[in-house]
Protein backbone atom coordinates (compact mmCIF):
# COMPACT_ATOMS: atom_id res chain seq x y z
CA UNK A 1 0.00 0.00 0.00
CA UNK A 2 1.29 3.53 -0.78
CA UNK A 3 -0.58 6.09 1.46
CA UNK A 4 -0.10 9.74 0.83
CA UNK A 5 -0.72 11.52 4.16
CA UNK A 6 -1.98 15.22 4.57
CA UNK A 7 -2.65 17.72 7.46
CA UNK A 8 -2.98 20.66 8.79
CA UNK A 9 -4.54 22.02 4.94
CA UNK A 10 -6.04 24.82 7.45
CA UNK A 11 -8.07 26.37 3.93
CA UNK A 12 -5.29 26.39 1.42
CA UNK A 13 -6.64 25.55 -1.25
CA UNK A 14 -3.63 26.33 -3.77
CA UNK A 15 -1.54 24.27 -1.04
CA UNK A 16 -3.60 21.27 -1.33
CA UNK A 17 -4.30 21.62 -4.95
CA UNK A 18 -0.50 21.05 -5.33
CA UNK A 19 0.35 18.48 -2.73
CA UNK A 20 -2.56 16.22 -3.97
CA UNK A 21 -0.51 16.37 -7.84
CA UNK A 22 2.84 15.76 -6.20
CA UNK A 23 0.90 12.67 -4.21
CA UNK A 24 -0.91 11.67 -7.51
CA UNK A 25 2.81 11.90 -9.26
CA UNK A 26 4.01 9.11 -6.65
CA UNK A 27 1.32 6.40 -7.43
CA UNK A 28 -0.62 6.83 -4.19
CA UNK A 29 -3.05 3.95 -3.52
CA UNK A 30 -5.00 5.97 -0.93
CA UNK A 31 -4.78 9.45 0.48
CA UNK A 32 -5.12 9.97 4.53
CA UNK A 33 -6.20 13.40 6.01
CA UNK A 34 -4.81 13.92 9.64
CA UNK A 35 -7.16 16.64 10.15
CA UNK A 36 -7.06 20.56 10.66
CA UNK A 37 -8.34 20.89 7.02
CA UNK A 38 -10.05 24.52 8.34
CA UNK A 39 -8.94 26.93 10.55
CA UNK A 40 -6.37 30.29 9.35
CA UNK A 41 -6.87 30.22 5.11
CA UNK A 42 -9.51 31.84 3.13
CA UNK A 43 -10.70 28.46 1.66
CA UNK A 44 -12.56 26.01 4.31
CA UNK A 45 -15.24 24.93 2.49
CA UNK A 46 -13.21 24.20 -0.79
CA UNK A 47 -10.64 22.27 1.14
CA UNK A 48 -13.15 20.27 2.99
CA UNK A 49 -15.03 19.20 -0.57
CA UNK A 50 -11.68 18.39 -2.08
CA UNK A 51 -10.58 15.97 1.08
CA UNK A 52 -14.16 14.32 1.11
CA UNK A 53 -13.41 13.59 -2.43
CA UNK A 54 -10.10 12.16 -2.37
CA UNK A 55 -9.35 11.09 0.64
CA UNK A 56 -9.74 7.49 2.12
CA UNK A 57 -9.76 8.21 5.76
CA UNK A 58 -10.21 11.74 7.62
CA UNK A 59 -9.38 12.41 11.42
CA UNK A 60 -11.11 15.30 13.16
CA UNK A 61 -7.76 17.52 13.77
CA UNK A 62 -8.70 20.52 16.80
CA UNK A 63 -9.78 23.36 14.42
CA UNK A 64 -12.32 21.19 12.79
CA UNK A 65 -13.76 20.12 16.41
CA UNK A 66 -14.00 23.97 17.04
CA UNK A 67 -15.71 24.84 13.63
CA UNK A 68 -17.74 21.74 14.53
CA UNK A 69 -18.37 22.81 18.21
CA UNK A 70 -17.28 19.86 19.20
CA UNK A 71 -14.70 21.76 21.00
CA UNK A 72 -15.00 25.27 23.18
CA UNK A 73 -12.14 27.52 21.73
CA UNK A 74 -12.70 30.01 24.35
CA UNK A 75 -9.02 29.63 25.61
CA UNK A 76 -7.84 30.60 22.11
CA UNK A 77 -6.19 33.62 21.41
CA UNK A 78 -7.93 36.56 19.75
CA UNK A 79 -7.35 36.21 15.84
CA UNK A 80 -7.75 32.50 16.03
CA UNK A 81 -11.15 32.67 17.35
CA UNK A 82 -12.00 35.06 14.84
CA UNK A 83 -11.28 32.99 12.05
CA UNK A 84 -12.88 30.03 13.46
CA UNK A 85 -15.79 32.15 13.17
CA UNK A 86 -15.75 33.42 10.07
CA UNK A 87 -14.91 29.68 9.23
CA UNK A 88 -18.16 28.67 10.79
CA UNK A 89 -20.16 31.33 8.32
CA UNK A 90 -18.14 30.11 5.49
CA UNK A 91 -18.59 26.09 5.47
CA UNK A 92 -21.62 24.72 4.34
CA UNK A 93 -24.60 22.21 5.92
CA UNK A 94 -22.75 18.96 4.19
CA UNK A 95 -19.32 20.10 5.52
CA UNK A 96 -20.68 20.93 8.69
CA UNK A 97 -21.81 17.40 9.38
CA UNK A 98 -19.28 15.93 7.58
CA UNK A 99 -16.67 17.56 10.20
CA UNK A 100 -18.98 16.46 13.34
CA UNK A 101 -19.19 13.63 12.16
CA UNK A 102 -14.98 12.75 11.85
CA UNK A 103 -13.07 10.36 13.73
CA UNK A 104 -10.53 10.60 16.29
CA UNK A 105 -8.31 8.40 15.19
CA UNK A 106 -8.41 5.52 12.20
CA UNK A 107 -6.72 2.41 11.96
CA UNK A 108 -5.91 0.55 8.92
CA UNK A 109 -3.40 -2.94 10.05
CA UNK A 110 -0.30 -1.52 11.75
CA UNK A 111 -0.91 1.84 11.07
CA UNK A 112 -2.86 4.72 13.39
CA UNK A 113 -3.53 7.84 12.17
CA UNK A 114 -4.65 10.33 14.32
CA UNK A 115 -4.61 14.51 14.77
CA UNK A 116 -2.26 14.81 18.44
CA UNK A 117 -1.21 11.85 20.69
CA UNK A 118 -2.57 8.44 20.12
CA UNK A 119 -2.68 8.26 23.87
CA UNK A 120 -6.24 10.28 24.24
CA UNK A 121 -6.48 11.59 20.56
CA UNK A 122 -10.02 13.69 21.74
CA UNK A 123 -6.84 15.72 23.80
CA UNK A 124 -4.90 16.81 20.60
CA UNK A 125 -1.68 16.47 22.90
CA UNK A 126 1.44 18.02 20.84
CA UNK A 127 4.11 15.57 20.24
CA UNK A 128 6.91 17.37 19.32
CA UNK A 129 10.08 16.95 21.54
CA UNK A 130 12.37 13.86 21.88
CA UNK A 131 11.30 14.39 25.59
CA UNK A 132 7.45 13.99 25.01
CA UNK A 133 8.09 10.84 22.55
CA UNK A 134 10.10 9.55 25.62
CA UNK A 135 6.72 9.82 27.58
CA UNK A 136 4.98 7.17 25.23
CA UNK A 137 7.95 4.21 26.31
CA UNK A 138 5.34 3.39 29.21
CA UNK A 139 2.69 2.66 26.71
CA UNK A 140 4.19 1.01 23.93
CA UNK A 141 1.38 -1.72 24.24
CA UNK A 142 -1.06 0.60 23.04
CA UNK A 143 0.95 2.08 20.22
CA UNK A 144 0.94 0.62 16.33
CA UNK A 145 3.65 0.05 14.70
CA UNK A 146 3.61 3.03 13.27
CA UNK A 147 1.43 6.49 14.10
CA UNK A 148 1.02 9.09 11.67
CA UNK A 149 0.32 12.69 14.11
CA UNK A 150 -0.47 16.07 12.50
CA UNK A 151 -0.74 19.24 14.95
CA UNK A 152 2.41 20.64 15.33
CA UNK A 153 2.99 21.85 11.34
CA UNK A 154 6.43 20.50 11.66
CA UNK A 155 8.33 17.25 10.38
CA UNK A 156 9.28 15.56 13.89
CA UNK A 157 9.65 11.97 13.81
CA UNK A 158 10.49 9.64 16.81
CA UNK A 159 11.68 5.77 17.01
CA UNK A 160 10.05 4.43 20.44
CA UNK A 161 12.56 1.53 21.93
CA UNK A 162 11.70 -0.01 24.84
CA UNK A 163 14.16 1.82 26.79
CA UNK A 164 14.65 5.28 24.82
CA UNK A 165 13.27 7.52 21.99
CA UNK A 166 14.91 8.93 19.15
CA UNK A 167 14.41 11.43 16.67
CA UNK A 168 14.30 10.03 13.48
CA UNK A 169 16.32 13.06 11.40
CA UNK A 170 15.64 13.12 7.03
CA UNK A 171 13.33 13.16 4.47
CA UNK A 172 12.92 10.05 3.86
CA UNK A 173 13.91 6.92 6.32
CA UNK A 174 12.47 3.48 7.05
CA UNK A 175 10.81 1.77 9.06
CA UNK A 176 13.11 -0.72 11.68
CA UNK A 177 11.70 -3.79 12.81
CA UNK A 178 13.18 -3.14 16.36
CA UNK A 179 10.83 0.28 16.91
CA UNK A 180 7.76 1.94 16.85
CA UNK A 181 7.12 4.58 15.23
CA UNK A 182 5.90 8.75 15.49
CA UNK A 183 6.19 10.55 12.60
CA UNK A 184 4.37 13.65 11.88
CA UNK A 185 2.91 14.61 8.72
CA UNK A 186 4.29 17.99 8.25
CA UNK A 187 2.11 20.97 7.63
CA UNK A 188 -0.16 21.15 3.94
CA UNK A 189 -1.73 24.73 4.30
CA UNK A 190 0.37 26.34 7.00
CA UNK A 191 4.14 24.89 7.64
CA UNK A 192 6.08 25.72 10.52
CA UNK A 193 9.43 24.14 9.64
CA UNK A 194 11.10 27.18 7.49
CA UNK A 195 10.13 25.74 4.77
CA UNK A 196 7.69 27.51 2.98
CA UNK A 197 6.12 25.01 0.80
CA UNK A 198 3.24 22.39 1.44
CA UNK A 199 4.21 19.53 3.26
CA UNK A 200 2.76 16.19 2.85
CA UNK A 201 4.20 12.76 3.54
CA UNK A 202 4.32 9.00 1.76
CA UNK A 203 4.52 6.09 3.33
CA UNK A 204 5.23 2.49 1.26
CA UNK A 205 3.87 -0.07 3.74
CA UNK A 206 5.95 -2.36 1.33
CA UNK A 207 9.01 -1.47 1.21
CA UNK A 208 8.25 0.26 4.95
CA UNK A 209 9.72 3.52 3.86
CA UNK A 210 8.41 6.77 4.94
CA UNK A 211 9.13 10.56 2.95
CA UNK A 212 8.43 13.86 3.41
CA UNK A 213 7.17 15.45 -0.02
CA UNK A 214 7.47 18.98 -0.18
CA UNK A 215 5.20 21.32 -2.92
CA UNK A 216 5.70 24.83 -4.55
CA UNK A 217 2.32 26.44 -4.62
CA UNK A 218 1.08 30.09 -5.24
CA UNK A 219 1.52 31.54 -2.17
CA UNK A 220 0.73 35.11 -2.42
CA UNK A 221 -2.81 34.19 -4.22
CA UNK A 222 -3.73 32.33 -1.03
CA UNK A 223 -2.11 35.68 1.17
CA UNK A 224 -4.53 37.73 -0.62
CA UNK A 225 -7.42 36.14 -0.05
CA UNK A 226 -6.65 35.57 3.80
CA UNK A 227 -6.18 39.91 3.91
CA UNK A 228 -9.43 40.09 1.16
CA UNK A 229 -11.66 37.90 4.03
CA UNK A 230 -10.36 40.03 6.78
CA UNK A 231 -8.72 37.58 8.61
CA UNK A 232 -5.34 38.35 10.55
CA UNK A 233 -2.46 39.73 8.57
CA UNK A 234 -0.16 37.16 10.52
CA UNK A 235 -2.03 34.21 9.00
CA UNK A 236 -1.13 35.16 5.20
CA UNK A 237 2.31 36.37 6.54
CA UNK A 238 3.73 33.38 8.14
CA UNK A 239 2.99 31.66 4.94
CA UNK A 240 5.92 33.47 2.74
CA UNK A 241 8.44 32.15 5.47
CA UNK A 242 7.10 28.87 6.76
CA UNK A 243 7.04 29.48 10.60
């Protein structure tokens, strides 16, 4: 199976639009959403219609539980709120139960995918620090082989032994017999890794290899239209320098 994994879209639609061709370009069997397709960009309904209609499995990521009120977002800061709001006006009836509707977490053989920690994936605990990977060693019977996270935006991978955790450092690696795995998906719509272009991943359950894919994509057309809908100039900012 060849999966091609996406998260964190967060309504870029020229971000997605271009990591779904670079997936396509690989062979993909099935694509795998991690979740946060809403939330920041000017494009939450279109991204939401163009995961329902290419992607296998879903996971409810914690902007879509907000959007979906399956979440208070009270606790948020001030321009994130905002745009869950105006996300809430934007989205339409069928996206709206489509999102309440979303898993957790999905399992498909010896692979989870899920939005934050496998541990209690309703949490959407952050997993980004050799230190919080060293956390799961405890509960290694209730990790897959290998878990697929979104949340953080960045491309942190960790190899749980049963006596230490490891980052796992390149773009591409495989899979060792002798661990389990963490490996986050990377940002589509928003990256946080100085890297400025869309970030999905592919994973060959056959060959047990896993890469990062990275995607140019237009991103002053999707800068625009964040400042056009009034959302936060940060949002469309960030974007040009991938933090």
């Amino acid at each position: 199976m060849k999966y091609g994994i996406i998260s964190d879209i967060h309504g870029n639609i020229e971000a997605l639009t271009e990591s779904l061709k670079s997936l396509e370009s690989l062979g993909v069997d099935e694509i795998v959403c991690l979740g946060d397709t809403v939330g920041y960009g000017a494009n939450p309904e279109e991204c939401c219609r163009l995961v329902r209609e290419n992607a296998k499995y879903c996971v409810l990521g914690n902007h879509d539980a907000a959007v979906s009120d399956r979440m208070s977002y009270d606790y948020y800061y001030a321009a994130a709120r905002d745009a869950l709001d105006w996300c809430k006006k934007q989205v339409s009836d069928e996206t709206m139960t489509w999102l309440k509707g979303l898993p957790y977490r999905v399992t498909a053989g010896d692979v989870d995918f899920c939005h934050g920690s496998p541990l209690v994936p309703e949490e959407f605990e952050y997993i980004f620090t050799r230190e919080k990977a060293k956390e799961l060693i405890g509960h290694k019977h209730e990790l897959n082989k290998v878990t697929f996270i979104g949340h953080s935006h960045l491309t942190r991978s960790f190899a749980i032994g049963d006596d230490e955790a490891y980052n796992v450092r390149g773009t591409k690696f495989p899979i060792r017999d002798d661990f389990q795995y963490i490996i986050t998906a990377g940002s589509v719509g928003q990256p946080r890794d100085y890297d400025p272009r869309s970030c999905a991943g592919f994973f060959d359950t056959d060959l047990m290899e896993f890469s990062y894919i990275r995607s140019n994509y237009d991103i002053q057309a999707q800068m625009n239209k964040i400042l056009d809908a009034g959302l936060a100039y940060n949002f469309g900012a960030r974007l040009l320098v991938g933090v």
